[in-house]
C-alpha atoms as a PDB file:
ATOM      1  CA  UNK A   1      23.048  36.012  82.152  1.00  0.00           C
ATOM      2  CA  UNK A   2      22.853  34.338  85.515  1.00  0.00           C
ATOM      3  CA  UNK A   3      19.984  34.368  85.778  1.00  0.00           C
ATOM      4  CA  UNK A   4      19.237  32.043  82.246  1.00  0.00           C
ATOM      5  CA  UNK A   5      21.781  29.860  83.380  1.00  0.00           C
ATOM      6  CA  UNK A   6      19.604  28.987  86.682  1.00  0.00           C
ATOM      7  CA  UNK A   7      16.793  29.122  84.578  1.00  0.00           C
ATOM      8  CA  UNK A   8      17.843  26.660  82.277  1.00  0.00           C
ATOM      9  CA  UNK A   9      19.550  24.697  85.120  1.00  0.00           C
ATOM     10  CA  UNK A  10      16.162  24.726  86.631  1.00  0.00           C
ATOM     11  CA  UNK A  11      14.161  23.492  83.859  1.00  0.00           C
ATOM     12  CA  UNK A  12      16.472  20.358  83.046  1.00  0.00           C
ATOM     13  CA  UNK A  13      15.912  19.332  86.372  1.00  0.00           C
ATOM     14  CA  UNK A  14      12.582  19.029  86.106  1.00  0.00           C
ATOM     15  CA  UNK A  15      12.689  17.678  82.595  1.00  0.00           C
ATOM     16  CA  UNK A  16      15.091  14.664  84.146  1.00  0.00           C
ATOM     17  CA  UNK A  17      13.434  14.260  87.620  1.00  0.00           C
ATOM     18  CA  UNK A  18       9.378  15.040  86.559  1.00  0.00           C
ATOM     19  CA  UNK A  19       9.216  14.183  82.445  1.00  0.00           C
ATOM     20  CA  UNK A  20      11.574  11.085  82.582  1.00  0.00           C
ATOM     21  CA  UNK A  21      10.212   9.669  85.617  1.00  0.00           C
ATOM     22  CA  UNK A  22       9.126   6.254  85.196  1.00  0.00           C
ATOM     23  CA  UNK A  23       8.086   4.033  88.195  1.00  0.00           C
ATOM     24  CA  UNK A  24      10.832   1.098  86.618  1.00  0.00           C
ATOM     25  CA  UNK A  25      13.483   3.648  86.551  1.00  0.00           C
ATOM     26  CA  UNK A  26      12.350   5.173  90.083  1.00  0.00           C
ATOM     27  CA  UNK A  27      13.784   1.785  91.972  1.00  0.00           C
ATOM     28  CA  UNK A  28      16.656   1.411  89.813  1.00  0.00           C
ATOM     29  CA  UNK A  29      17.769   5.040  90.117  1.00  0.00           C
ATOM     30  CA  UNK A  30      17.300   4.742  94.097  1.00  0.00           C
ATOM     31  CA  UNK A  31      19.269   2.218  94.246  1.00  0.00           C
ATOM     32  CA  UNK A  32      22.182   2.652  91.847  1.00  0.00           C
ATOM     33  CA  UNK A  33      22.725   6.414  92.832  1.00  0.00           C
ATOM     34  CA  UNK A  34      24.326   5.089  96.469  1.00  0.00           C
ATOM     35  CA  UNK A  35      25.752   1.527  95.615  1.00  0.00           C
ATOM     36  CA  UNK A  36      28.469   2.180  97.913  1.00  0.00           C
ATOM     37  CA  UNK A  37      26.163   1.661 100.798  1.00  0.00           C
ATOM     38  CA  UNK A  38      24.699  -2.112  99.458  1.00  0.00           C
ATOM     39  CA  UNK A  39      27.127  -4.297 101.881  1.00  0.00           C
ATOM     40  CA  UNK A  40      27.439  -6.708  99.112  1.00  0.00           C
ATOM     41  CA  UNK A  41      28.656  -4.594  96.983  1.00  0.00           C
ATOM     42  CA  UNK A  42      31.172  -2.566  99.358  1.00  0.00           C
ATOM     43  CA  UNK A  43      32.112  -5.796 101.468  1.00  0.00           C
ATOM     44  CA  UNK A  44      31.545  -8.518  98.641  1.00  0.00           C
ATOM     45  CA  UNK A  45      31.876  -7.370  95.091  1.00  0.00           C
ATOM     46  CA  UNK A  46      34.398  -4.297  95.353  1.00  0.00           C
ATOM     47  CA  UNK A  47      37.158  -6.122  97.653  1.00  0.00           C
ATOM     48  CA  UNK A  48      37.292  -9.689  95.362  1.00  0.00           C
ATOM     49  CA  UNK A  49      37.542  -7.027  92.402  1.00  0.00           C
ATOM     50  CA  UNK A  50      40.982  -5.439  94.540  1.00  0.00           C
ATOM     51  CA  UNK A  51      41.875  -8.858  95.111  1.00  0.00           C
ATOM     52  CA  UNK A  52      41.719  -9.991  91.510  1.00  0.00           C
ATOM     53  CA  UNK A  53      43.317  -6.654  90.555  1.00  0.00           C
ATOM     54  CA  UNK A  54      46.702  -7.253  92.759  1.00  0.00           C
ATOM     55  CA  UNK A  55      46.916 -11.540  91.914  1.00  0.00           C
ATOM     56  CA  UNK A  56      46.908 -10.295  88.448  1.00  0.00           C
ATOM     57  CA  UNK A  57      49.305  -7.360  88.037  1.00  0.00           C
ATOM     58  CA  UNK A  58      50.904  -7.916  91.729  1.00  0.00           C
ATOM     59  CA  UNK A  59      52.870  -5.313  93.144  1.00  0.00           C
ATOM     60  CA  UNK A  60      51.331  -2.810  89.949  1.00  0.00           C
ATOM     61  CA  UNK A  61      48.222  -3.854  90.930  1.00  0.00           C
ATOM     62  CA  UNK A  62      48.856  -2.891  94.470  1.00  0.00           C
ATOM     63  CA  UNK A  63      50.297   0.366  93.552  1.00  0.00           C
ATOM     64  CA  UNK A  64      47.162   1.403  91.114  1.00  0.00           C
ATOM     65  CA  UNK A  65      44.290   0.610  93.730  1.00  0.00           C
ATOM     66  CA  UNK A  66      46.366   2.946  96.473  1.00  0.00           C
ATOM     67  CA  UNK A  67      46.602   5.453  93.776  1.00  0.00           C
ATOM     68  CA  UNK A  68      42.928   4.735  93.084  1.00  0.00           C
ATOM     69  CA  UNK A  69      41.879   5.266  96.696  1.00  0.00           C
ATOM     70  CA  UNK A  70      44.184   8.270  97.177  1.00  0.00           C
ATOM     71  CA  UNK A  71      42.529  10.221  94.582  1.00  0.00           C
ATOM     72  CA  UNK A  72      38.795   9.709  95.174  1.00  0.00           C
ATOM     73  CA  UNK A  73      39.382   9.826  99.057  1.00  0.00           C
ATOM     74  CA  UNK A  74      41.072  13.018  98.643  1.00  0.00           C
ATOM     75  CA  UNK A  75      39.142  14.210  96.257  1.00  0.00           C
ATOM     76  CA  UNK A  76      36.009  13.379  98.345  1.00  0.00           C
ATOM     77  CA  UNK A  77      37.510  15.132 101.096  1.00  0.00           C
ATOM     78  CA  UNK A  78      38.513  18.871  99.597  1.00  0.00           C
ATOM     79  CA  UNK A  79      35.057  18.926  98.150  1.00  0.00           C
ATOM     80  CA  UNK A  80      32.897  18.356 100.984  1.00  0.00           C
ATOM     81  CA  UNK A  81      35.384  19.476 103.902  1.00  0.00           C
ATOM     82  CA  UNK A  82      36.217  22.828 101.571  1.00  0.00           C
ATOM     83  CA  UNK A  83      34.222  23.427  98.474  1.00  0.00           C
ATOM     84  CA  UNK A  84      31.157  23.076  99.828  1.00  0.00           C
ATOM     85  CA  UNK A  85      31.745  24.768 102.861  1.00  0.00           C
ATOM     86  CA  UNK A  86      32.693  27.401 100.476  1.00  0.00           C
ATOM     87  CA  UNK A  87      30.137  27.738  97.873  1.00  0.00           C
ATOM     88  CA  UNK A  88      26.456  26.820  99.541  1.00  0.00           C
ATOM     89  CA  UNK A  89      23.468  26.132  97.233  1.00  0.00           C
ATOM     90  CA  UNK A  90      20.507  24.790  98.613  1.00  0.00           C
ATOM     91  CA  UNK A  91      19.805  21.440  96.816  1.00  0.00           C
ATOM     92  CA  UNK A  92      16.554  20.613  94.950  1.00  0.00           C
ATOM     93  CA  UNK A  93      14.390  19.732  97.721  1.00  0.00           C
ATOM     94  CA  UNK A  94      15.471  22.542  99.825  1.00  0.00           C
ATOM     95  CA  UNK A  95      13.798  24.655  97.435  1.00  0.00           C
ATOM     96  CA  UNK A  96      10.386  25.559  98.535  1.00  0.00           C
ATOM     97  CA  UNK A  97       9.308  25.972  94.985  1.00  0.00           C
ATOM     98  CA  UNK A  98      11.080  22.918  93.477  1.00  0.00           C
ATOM     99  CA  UNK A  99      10.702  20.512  96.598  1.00  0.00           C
ATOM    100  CA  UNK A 100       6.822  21.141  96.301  1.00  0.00           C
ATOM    101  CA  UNK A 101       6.926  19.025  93.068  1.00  0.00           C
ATOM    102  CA  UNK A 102       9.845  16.445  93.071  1.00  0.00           C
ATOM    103  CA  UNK A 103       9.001  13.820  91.952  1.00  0.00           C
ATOM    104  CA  UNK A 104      11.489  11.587  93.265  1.00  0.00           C
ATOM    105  CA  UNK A 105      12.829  12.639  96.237  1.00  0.00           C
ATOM    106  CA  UNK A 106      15.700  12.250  98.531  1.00  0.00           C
ATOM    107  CA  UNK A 107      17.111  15.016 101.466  1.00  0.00           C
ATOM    108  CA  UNK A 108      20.401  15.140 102.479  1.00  0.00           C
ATOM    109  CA  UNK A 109      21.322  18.513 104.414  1.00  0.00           C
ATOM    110  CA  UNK A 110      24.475  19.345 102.615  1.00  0.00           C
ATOM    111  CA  UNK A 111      24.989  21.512 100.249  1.00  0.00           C
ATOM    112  CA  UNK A 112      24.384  20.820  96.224  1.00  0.00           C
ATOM    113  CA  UNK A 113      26.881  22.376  94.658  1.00  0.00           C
ATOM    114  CA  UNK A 114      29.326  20.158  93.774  1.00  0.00           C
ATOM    115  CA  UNK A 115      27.918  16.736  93.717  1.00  0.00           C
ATOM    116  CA  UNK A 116      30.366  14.752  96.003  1.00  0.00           C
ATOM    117  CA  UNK A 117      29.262  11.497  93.844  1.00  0.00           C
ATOM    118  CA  UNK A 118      29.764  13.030  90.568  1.00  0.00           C
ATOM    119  CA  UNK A 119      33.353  14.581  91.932  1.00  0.00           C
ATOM    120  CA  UNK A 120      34.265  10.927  93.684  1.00  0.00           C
ATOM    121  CA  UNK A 121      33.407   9.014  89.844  1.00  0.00           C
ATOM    122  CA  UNK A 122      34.801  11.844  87.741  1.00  0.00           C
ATOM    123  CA  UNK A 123      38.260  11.339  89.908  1.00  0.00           C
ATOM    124  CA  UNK A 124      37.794   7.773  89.582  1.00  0.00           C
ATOM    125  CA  UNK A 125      36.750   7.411  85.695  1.00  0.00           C
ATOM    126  CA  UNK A 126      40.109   9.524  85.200  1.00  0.00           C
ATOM    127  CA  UNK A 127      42.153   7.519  87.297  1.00  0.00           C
ATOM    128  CA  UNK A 128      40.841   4.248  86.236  1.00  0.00           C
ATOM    129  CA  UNK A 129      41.391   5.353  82.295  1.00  0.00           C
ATOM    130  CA  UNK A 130      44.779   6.084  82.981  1.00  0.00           C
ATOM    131  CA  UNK A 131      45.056   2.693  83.883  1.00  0.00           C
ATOM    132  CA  UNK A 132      42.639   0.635  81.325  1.00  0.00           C
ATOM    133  CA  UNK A 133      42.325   3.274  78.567  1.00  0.00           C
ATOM    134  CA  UNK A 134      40.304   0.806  76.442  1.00  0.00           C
ATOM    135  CA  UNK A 135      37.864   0.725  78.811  1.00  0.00           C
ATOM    136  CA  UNK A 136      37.428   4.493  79.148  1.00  0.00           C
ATOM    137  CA  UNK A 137      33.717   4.807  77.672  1.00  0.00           C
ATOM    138  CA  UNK A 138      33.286   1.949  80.478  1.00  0.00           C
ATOM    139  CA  UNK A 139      34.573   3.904  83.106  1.00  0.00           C
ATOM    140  CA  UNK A 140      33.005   7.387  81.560  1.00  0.00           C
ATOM    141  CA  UNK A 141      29.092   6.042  81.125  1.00  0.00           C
ATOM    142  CA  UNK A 142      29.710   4.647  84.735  1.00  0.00           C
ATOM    143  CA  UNK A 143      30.392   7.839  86.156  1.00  0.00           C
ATOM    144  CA  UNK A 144      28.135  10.038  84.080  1.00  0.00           C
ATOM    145  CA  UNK A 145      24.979   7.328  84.622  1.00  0.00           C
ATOM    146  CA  UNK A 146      26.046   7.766  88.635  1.00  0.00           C
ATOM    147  CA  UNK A 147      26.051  11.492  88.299  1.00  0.00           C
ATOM    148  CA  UNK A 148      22.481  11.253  85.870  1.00  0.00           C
ATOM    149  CA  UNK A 149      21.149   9.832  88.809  1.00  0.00           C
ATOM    150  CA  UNK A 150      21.877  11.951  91.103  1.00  0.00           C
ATOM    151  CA  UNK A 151      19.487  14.837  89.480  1.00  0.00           C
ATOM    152  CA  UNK A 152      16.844  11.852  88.849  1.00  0.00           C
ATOM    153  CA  UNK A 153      16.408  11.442  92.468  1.00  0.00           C
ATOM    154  CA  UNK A 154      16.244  15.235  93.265  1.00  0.00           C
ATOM    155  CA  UNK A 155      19.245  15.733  94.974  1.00  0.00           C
ATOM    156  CA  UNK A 156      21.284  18.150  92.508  1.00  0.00           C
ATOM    157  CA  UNK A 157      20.892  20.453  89.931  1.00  0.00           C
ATOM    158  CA  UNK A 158      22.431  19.124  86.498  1.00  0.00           C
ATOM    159  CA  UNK A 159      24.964  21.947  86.654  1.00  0.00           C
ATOM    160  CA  UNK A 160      25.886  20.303  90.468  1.00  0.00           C
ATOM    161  CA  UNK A 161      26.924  16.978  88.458  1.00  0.00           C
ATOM    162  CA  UNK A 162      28.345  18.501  85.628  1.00  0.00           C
ATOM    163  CA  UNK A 163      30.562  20.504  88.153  1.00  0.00           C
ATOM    164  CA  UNK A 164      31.382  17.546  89.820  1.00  0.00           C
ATOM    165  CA  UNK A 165      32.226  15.503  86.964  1.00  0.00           C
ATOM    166  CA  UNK A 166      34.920  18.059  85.705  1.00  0.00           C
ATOM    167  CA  UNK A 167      36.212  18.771  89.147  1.00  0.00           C
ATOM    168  CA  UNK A 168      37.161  15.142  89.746  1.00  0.00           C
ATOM    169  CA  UNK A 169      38.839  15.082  86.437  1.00  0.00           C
ATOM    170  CA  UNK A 170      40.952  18.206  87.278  1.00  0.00           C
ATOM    171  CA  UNK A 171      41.305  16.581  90.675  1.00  0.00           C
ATOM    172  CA  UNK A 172      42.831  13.707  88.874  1.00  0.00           C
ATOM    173  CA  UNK A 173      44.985  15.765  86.752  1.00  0.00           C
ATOM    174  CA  UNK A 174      46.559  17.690  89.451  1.00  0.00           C
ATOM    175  CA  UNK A 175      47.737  14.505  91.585  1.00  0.00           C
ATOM    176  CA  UNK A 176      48.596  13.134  87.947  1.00  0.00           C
ATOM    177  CA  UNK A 177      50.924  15.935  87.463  1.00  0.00           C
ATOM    178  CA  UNK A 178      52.577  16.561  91.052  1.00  0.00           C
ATOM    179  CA  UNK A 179      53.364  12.575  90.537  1.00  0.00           C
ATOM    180  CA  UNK A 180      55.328  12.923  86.992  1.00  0.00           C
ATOM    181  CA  UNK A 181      56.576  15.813  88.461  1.00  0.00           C
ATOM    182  CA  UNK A 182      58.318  13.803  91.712  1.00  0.00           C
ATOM    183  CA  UNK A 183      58.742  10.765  89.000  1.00  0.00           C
ATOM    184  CA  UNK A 184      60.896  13.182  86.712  1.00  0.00           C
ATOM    185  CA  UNK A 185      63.009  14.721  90.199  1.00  0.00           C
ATOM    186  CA  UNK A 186      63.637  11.403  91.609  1.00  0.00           C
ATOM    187  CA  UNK A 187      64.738  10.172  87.665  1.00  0.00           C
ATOM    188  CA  UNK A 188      67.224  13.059  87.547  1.00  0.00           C
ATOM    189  CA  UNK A 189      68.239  12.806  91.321  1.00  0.00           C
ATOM    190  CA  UNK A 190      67.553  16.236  92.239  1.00  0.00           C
END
């Protein structure tokens, strides 16, 4: 049975990074799958967006981007300080008989399994829908077209983002709850 999962897992990655490879899509994907590290989007875009955020809902505001940053840095940290430690898979290119015919092709060294990206926007699509649930297909597609790209480049297996995705929304859940929780023993004074 394991075996036709990795099989399977195997042959969707090729299907998304060999089959939908398309030199206009190659650029964009390169680029979109690490927009944290465009300056103008970390030191321009992102900060007037916290800034707008607090002037509008003030000390709310405040409160919802620390909770924001809590829960992706957090969650960011347990899965690449502990889970991958934990549970090594070689990613895509690692793989002398998948790296041979990647397409598109990136190498980082750590391990695939989870996808730190996919973890990082699952956490924040959850938190940010508990705070703008109108805009949850927003924050969803975000996160899932973040984690797409992540097997379009050849970095992860589609079962590394999938993982990832659920992960940071039972990462969100679990700082969700231990906050009611401490909400509901402060409300009853115990």
């Amino acid at each position: 049975m394991l075996d036709l999962f990795v099989q399977l897992d195997t042959e969707l990655f090729y299907f998304i990074n060999r089959q939908l490879s398309q030199s206009d899509f190659n650029a964009f994907f390169r680029v979109f799958t690490n927009l944290h590290h465009l300056r103008w989007i970390s030191a321009g875009i992102f900060p007037l967006l916290l800034i707008f955020w607090v002037f509008k809902q003030r000390k709310q505001g405040l409160l919802r981007i620390l909770g924001l940053i809590f829960v992706v840095g957090t969650a960011d940290a347990f899965s690449f300080r502990i889970v991958k430690q934990h549970s090594y898979r070689a990613r895509p290119s690692q793989n002398p008989s998948v790296a041979s015919i990647l397409k598109v092709s990136h190498n980082p060294k750590s391990s695939s399994f989870p996808s730190n990206h996919a973890m990082n926007m699952g956490a924040m699509a959850a938190t940010l829908t508990l705070f703008f649930p109108r805009l949850v297909f927003f924050w969803w597609g975000f996160a899932g077209l973040i984690a797409f790209s992540r097997v379009y480049v050849g970095v992860h297996f589609p079962s590394d983002v999938v993982a990832g995705l659920i992960f940071g929304w039972m990462w969100f859940r679990l700082w969700y709850w231990v906050w009611d929780k401490g909400t509901l023993l402060k409300r009853k004074n115990i």
